[in-house]
C-alpha atoms as a PDB file:
ATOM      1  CA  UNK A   1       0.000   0.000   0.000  1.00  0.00           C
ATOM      2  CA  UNK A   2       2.777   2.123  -0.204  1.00  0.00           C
ATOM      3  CA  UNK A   3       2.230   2.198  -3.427  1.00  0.00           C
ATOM      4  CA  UNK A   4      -0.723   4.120  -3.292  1.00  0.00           C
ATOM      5  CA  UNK A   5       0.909   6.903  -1.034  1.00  0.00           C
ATOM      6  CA  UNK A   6       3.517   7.304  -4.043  1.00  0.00           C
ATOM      7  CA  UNK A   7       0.942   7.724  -6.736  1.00  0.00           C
ATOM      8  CA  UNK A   8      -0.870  10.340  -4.450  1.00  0.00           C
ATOM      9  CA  UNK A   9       2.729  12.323  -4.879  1.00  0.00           C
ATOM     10  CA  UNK A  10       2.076  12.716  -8.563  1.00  0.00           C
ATOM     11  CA  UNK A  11       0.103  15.595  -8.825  1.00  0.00           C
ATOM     12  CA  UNK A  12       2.170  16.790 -11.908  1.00  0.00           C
ATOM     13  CA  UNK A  13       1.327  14.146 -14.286  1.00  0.00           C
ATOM     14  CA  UNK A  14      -2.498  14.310 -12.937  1.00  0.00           C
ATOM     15  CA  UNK A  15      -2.090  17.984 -13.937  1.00  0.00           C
ATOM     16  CA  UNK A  16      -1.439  17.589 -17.796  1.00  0.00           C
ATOM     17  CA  UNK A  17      -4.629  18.934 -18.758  1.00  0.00           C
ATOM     18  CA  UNK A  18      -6.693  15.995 -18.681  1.00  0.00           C
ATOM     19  CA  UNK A  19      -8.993  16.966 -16.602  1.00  0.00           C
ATOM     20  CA  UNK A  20     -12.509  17.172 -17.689  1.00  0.00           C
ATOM     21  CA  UNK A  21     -15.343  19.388 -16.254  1.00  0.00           C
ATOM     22  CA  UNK A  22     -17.110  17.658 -13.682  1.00  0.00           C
ATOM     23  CA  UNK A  23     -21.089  18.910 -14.293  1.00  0.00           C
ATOM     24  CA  UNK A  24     -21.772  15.462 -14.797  1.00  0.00           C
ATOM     25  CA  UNK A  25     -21.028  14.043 -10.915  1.00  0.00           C
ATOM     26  CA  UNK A  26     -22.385  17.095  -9.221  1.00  0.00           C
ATOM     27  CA  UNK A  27     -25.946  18.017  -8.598  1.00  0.00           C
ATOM     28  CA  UNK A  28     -27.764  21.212  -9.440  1.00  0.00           C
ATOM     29  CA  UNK A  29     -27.148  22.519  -6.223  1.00  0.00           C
ATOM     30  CA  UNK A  30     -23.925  21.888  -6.324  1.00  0.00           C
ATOM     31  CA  UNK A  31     -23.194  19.393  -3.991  1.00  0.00           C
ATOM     32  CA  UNK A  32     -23.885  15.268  -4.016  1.00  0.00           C
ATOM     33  CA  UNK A  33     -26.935  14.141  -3.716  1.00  0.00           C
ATOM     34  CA  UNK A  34     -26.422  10.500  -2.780  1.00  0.00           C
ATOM     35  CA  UNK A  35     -28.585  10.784   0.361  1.00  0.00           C
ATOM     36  CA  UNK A  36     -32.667   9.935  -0.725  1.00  0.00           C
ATOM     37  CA  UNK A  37     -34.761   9.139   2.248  1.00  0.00           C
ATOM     38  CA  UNK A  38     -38.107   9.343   0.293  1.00  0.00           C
ATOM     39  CA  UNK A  39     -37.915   6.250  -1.539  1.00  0.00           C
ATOM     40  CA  UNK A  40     -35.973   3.030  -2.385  1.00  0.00           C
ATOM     41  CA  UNK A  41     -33.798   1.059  -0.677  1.00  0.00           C
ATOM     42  CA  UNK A  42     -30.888   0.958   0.998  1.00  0.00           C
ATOM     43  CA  UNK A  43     -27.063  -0.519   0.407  1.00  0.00           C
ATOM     44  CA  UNK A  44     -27.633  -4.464   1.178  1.00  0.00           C
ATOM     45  CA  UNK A  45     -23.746  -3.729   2.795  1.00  0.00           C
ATOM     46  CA  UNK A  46     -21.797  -0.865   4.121  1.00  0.00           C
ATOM     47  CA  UNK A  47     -18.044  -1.379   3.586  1.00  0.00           C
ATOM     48  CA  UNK A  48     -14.980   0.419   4.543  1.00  0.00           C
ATOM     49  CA  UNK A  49     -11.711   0.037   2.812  1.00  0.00           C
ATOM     50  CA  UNK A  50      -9.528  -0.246   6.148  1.00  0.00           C
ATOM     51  CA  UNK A  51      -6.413   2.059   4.383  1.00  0.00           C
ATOM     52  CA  UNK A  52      -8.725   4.579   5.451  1.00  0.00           C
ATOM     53  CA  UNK A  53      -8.017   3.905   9.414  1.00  0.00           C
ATOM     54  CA  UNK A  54      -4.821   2.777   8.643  1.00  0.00           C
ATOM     55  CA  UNK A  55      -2.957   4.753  11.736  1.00  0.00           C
ATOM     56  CA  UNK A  56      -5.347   3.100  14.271  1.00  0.00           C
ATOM     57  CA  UNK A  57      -5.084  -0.318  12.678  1.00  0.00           C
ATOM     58  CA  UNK A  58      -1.007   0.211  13.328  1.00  0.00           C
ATOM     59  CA  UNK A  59      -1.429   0.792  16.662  1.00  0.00           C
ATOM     60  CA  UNK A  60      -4.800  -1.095  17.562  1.00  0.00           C
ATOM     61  CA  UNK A  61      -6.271  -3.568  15.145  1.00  0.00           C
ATOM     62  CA  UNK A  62      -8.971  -4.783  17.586  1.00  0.00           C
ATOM     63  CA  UNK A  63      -9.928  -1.402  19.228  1.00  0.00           C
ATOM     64  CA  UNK A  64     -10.280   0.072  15.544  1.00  0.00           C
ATOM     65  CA  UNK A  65     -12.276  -2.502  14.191  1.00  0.00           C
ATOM     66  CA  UNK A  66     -14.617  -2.733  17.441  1.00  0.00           C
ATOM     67  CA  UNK A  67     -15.183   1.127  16.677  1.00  0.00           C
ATOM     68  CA  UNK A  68     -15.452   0.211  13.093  1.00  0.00           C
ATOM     69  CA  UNK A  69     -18.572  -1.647  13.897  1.00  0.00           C
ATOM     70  CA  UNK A  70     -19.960   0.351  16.361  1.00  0.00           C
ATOM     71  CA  UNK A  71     -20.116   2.977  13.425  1.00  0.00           C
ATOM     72  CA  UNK A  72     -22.168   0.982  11.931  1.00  0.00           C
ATOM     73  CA  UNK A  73     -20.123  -0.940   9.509  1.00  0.00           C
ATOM     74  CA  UNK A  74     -20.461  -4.544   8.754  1.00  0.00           C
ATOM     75  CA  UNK A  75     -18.203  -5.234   5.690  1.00  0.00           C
ATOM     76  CA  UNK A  76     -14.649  -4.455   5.494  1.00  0.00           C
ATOM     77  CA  UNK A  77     -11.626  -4.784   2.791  1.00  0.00           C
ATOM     78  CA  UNK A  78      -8.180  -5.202   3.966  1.00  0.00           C
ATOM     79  CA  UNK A  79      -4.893  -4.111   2.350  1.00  0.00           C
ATOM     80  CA  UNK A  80      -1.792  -5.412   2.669  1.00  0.00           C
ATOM     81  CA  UNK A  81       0.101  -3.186   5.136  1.00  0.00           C
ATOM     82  CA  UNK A  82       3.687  -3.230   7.421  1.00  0.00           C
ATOM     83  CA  UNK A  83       2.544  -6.680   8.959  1.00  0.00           C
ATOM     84  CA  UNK A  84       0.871  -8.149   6.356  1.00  0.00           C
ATOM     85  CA  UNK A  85      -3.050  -9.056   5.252  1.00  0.00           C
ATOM     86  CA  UNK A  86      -3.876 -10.525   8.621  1.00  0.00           C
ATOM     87  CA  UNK A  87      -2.011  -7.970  10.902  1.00  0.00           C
ATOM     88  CA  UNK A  88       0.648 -10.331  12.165  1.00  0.00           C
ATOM     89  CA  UNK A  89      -2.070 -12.490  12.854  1.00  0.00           C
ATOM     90  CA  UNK A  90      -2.951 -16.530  11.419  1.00  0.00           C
ATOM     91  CA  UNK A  91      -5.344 -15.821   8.540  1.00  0.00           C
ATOM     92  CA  UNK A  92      -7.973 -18.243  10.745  1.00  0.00           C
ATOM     93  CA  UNK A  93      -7.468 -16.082  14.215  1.00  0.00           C
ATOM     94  CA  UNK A  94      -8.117 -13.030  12.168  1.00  0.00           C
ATOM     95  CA  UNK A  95     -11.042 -14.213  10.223  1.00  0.00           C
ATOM     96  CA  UNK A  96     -12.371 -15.392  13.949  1.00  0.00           C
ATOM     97  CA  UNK A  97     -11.979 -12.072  15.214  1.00  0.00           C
ATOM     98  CA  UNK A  98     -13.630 -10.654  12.418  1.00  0.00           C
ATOM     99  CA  UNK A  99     -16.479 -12.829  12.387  1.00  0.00           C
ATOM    100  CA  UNK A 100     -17.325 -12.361  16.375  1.00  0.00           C
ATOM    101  CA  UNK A 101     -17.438  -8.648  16.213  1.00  0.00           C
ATOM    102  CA  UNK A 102     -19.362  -8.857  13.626  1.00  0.00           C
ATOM    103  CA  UNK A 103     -17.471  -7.762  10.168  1.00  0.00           C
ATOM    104  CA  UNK A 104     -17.936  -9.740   6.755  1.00  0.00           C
ATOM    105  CA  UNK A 105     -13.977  -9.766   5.882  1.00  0.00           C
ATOM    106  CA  UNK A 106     -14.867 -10.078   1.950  1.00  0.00           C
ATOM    107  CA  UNK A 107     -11.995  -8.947  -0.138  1.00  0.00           C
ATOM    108  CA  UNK A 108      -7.986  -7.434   0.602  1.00  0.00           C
ATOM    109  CA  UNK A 109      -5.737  -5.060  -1.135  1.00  0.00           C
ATOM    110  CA  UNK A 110      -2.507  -7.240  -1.648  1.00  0.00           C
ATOM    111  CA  UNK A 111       0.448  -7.682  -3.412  1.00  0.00           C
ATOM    112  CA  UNK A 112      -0.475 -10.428  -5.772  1.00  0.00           C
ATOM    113  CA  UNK A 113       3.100 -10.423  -7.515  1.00  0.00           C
ATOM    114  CA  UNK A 114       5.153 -11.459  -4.168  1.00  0.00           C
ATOM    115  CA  UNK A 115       4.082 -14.748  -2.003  1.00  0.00           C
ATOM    116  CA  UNK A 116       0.926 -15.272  -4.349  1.00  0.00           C
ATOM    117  CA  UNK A 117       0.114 -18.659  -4.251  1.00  0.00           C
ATOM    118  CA  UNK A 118       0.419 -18.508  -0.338  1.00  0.00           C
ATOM    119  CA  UNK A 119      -1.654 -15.696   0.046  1.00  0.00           C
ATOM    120  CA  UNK A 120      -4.571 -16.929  -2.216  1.00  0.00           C
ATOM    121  CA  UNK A 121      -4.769 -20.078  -0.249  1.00  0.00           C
ATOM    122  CA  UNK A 122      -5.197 -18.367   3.378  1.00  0.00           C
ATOM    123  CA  UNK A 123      -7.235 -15.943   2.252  1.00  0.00           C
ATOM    124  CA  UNK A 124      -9.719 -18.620   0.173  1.00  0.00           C
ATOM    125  CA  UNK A 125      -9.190 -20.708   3.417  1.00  0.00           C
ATOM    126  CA  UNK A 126     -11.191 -18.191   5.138  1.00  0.00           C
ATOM    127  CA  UNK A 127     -14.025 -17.656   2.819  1.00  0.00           C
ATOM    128  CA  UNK A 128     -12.600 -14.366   1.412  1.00  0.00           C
ATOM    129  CA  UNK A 129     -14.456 -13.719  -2.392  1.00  0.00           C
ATOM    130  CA  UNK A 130     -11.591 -11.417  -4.112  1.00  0.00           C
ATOM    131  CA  UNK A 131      -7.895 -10.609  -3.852  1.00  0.00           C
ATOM    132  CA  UNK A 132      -7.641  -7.266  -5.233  1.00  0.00           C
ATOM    133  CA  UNK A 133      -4.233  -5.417  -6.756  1.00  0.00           C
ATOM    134  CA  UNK A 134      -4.612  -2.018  -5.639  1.00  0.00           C
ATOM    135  CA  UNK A 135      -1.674  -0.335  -7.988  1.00  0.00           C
ATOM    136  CA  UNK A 136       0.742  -0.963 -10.598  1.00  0.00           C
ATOM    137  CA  UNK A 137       1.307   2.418 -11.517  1.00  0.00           C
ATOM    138  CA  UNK A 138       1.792   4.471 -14.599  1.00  0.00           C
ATOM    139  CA  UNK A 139       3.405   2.180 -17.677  1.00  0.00           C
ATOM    140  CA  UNK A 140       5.486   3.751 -20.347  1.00  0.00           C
ATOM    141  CA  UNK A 141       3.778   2.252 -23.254  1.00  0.00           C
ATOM    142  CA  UNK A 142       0.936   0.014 -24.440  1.00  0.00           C
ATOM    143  CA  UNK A 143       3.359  -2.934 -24.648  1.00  0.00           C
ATOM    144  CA  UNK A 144       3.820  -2.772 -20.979  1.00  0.00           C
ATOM    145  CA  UNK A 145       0.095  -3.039 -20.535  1.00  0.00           C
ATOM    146  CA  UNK A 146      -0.406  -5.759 -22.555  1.00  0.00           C
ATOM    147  CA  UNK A 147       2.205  -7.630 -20.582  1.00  0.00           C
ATOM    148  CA  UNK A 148      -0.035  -6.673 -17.560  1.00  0.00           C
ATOM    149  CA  UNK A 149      -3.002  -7.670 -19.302  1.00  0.00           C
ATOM    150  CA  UNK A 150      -1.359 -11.283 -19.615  1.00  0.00           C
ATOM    151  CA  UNK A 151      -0.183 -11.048 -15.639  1.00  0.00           C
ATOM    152  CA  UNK A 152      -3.439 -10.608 -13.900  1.00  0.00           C
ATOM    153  CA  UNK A 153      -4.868 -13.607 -16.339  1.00  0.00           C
ATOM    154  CA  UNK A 154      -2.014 -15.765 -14.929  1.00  0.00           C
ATOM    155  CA  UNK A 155      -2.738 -14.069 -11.498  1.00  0.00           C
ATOM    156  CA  UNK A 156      -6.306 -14.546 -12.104  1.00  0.00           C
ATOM    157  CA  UNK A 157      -5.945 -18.409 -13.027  1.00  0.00           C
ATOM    158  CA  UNK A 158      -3.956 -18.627  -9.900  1.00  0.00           C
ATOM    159  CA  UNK A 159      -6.629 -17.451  -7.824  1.00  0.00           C
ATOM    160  CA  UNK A 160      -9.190 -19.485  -9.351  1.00  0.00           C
ATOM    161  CA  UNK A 161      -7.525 -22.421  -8.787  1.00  0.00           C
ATOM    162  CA  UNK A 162      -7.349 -21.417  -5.378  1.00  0.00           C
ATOM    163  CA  UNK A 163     -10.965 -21.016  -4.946  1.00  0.00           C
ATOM    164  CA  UNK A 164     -10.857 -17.224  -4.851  1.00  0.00           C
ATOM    165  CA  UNK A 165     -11.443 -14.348  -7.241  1.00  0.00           C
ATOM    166  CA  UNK A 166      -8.856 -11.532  -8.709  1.00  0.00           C
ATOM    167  CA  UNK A 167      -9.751  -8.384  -9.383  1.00  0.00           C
ATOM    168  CA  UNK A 168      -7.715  -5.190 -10.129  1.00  0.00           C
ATOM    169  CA  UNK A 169      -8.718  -1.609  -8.326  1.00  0.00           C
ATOM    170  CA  UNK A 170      -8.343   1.452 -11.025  1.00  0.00           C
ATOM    171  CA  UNK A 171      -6.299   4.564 -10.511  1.00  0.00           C
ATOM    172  CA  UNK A 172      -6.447   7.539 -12.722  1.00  0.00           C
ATOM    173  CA  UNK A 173      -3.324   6.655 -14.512  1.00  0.00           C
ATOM    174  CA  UNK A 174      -5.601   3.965 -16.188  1.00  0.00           C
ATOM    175  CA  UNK A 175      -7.575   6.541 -17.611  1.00  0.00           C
ATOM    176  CA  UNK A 176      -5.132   8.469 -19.543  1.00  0.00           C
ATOM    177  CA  UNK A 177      -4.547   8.076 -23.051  1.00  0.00           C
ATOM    178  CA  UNK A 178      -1.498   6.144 -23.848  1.00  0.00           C
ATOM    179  CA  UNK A 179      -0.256   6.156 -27.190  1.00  0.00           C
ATOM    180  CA  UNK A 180      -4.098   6.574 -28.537  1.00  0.00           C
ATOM    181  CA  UNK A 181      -5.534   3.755 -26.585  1.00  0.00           C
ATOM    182  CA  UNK A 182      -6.801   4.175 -23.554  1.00  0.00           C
ATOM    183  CA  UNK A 183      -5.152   1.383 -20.734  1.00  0.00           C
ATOM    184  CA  UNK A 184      -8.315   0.548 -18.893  1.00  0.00           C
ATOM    185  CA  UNK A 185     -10.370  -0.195 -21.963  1.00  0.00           C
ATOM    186  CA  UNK A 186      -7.114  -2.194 -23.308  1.00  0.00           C
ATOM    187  CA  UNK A 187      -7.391  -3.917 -19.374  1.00  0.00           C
ATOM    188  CA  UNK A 188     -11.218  -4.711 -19.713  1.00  0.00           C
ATOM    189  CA  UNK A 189     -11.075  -6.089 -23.408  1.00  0.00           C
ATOM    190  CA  UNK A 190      -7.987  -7.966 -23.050  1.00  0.00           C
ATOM    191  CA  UNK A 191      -8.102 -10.232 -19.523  1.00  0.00           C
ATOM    192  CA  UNK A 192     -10.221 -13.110 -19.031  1.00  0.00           C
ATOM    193  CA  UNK A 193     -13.699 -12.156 -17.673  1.00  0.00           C
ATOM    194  CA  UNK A 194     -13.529 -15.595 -15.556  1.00  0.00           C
ATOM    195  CA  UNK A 195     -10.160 -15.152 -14.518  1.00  0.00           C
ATOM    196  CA  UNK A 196     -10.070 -11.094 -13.628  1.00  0.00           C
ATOM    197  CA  UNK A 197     -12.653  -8.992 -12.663  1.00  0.00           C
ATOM    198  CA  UNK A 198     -12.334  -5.184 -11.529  1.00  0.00           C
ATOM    199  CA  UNK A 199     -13.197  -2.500  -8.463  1.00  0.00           C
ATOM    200  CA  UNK A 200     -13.660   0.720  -9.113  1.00  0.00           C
ATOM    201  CA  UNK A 201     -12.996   3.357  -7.255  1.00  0.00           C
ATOM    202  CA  UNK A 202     -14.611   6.191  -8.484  1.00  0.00           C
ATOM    203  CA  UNK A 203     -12.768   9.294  -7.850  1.00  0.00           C
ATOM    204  CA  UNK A 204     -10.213   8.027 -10.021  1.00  0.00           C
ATOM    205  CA  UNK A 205     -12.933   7.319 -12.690  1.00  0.00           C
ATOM    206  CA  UNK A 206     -14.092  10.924 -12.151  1.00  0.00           C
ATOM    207  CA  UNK A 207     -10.937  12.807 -11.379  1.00  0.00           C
ATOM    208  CA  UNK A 208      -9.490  12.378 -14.922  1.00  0.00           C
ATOM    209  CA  UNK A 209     -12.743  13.358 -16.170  1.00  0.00           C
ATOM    210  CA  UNK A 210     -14.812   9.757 -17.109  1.00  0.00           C
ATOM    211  CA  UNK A 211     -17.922   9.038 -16.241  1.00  0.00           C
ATOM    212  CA  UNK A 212     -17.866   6.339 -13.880  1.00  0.00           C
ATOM    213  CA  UNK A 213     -21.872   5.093 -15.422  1.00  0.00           C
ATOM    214  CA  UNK A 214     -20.981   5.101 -19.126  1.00  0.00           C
ATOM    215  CA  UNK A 215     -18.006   2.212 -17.747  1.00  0.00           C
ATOM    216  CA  UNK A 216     -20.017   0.429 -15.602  1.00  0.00           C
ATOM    217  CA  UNK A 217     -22.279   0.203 -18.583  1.00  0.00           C
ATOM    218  CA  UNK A 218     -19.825  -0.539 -20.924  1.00  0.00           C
ATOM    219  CA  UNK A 219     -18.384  -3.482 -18.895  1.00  0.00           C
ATOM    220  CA  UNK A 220     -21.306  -4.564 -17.298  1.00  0.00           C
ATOM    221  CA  UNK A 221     -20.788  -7.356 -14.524  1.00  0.00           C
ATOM    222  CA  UNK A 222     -16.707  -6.960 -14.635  1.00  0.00           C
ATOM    223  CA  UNK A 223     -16.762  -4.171 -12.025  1.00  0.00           C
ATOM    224  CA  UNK A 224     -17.959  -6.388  -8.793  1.00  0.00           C
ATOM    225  CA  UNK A 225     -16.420  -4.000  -5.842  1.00  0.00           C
ATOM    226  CA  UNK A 226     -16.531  -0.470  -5.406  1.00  0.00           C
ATOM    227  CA  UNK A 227     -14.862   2.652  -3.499  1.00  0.00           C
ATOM    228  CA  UNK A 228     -16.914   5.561  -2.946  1.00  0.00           C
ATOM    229  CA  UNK A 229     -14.715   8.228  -2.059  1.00  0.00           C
ATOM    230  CA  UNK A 230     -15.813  12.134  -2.666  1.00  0.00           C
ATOM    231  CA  UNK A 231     -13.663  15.118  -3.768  1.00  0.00           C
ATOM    232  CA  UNK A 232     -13.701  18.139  -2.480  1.00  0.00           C
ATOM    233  CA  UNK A 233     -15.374  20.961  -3.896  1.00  0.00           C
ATOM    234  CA  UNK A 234     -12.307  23.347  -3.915  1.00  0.00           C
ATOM    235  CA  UNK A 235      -9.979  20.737  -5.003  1.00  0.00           C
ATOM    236  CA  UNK A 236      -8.122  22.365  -8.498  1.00  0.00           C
ATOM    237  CA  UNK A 237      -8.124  20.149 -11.139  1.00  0.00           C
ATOM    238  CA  UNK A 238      -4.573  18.784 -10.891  1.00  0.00           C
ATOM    239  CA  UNK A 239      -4.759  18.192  -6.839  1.00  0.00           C
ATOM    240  CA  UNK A 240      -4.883  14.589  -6.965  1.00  0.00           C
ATOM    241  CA  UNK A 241      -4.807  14.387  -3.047  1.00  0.00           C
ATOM    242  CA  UNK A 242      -8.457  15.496  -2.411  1.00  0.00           C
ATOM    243  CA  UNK A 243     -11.009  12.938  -0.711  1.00  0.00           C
ATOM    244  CA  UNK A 244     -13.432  14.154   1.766  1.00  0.00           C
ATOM    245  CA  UNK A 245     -16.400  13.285   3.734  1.00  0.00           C
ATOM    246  CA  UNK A 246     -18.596  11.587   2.076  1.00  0.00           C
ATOM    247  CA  UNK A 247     -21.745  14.105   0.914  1.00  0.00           C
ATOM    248  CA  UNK A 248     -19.555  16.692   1.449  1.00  0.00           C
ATOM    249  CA  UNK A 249     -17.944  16.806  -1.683  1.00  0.00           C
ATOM    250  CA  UNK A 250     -18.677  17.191  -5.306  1.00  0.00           C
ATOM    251  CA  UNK A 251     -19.732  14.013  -6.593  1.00  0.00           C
ATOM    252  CA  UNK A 252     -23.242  13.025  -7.149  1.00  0.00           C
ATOM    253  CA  UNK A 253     -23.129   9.227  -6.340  1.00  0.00           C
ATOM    254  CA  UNK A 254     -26.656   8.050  -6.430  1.00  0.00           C
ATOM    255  CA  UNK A 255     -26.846   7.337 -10.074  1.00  0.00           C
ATOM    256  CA  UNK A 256     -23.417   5.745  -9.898  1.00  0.00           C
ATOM    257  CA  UNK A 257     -24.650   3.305  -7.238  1.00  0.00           C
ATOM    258  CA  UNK A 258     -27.744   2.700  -8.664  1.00  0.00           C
ATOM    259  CA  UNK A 259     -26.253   1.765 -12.241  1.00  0.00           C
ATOM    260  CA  UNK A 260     -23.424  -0.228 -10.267  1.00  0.00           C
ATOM    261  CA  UNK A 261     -26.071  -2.268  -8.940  1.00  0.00           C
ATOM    262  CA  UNK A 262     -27.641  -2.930 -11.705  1.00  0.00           C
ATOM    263  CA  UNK A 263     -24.816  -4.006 -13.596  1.00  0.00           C
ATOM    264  CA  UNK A 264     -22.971  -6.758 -11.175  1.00  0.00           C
ATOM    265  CA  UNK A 265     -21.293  -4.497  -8.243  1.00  0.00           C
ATOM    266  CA  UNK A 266     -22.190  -6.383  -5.309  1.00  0.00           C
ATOM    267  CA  UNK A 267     -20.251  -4.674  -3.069  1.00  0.00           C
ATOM    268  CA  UNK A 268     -18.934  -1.013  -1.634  1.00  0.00           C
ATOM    269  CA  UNK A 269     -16.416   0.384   0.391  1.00  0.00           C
ATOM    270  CA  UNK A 270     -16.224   3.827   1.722  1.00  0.00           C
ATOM    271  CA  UNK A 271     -12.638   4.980   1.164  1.00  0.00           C
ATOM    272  CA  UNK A 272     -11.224   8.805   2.092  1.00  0.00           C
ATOM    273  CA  UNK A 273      -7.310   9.239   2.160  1.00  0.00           C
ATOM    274  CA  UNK A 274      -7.079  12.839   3.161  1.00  0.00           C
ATOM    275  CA  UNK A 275      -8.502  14.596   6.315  1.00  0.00           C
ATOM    276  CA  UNK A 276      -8.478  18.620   7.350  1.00  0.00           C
ATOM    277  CA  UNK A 277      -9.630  19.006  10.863  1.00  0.00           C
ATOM    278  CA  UNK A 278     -11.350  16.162  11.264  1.00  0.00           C
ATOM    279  CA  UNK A 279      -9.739  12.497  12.230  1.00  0.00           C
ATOM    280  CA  UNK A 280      -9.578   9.531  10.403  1.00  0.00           C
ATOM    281  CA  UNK A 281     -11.411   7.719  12.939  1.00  0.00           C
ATOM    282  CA  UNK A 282     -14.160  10.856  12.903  1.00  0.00           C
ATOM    283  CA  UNK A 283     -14.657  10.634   9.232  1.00  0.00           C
ATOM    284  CA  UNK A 284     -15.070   6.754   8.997  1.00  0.00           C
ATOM    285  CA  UNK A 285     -18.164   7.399  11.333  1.00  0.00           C
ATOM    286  CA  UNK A 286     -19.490   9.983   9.210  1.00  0.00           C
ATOM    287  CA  UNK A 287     -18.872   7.975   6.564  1.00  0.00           C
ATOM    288  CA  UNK A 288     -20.988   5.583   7.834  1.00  0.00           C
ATOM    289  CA  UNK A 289     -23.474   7.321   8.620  1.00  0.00           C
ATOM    290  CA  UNK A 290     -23.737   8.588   5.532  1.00  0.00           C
ATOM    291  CA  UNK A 291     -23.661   5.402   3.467  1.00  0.00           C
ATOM    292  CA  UNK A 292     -26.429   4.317   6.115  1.00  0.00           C
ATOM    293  CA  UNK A 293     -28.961   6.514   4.395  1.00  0.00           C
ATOM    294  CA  UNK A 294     -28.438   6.012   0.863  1.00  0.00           C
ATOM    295  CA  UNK A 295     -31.644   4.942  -0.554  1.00  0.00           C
ATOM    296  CA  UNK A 296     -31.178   3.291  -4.108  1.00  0.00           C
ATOM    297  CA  UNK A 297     -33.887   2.166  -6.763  1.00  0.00           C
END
């Protein structure tokens, strides 16, 4: 997951102009309108992607996940931090401890290209559904994605031989044009739909300037996780560093969710990675609180 701290460093390259308005992910009034209380229903699970209590996990990981279901919370996603995917812990001691406060452990953040094999079996052993690479970074050419596109199908058969699923969470860098192609289109039409499937995390969908729907459309039933994660409103265009509070920010993701469930996302994480005077404990609650009243179709 270090990784992912890097990428946030590259502001420059998210500044190259690509940027696209973002009318399209904001309501009229300007700010999101994901919560509906007059109709619909709600999310069958409310996630958080635990990167985003990442401090408090160092220090605590059963304190933070006690207060991560008192929030509310009842799914979670791992990543694969300083003491591995289980904390230091046996896979089946951390799965227990899950289970008995009450958290569905259903997918981790991992690196899949180091200790694979090993990792795939603990985490099927324990009735995890995906193994998720959260970053590869920015590639120099197409070639290089192709040879990526051939990886996560060998990653993915690995995996599936294991008894779990693959899937591959999007940054931005996916969405850039690349010598006239675009990478995550090239990713989509050229891995295995059996082998790899895909989360999306939708601020990097938005924050090159996509629209998360017209993918989730396009690929229907390959993107089966999700991050919501809002931007805030006074974020410039090449800040790449940005997440706030959910319903705070400037994405509108009601018709995202709605069109994510109705094309094969089963399940979504709240995710923020930047907090002004607020904690990151203090935002997960809001968080959940917030994902608590989204009312979907």
């Amino acid at each position: 997951m270090n990784n992912r701290r890097k990428f946030l460093k590259l502001g420059a390259v998210m500044a190259s102009g690509a940027f696209l308005p973002f009318q399209f992910c904001s309501s009229p009034e300007g700010k999101s309108a994901l919560v509906n209380n007059n109709a619909g229903r709600g999310l069958s699970n409310i996630g958080i992607q635990l990167y985003s209590v990442k401090d408090q996990m160092d220090e605590d990981v059963r304190n933070t996940l006690e207060k991560i279901a008192a929030y509310g919370y009842d799914t979670i996603e791992g990543y694969d931090g300083g003491k591995g995917i289980f904390w230091g812990m046996q896979h089946r001691a951390f799965k227990d401890m899950t289970s008995d406060l009450g958290l569905k452990f259903i997918s981790t953040h991992a690196n899949v290209f180091e200790g694979l094999e090993q990792k795939a079996s603990e985490a099927a052993e324990i009735d995890l559904k995906y193994l998720i690479c959260p970053y590869v970074g920015p590639q120099e050419s197409m070639d290089d994605f192709k040879r990526l596109a051939d990886e996560f199908n060998r990653i993915g058969q690995v995996c599936k031989d294991k008894g779990i699923r693959f899937a591959y969470h999007n940054h931005g860098y996916t969405f850039e044009p690349l010598e006239g192609e675009m990478p995550q289109d090239f990713l989509m039409e050229n891995t295995d739909p059996e082998l790899v499937y895909y989360e999306m995390d939708f601020y990097w969908v938005v924050v090159p300037g996509h629209d998360p729907e017209a993918y989730l459309r396009k690929y229907s039933d390959r993107f089966k996780l999700g991050h919501i994660k809002d931007r805030r409103k006074d974020a410039s265009p090449g800040e790449a560093d940005a997440s706030t509070e959910l319903g705070t920010g400037m994405i509108d993701f009601l018709p995202i969710i709605k069109t994510a469930k109705e094309n094969g996302m089963d399940y979504f994480f709240a995710e923020q990675e930047r907090f002004d005077n607020i904690t990151s404990m203090e935002s997960a609650e809001k968080n959940a609180q917030y994902l608590k009243n989204v009312k979907v179709s």
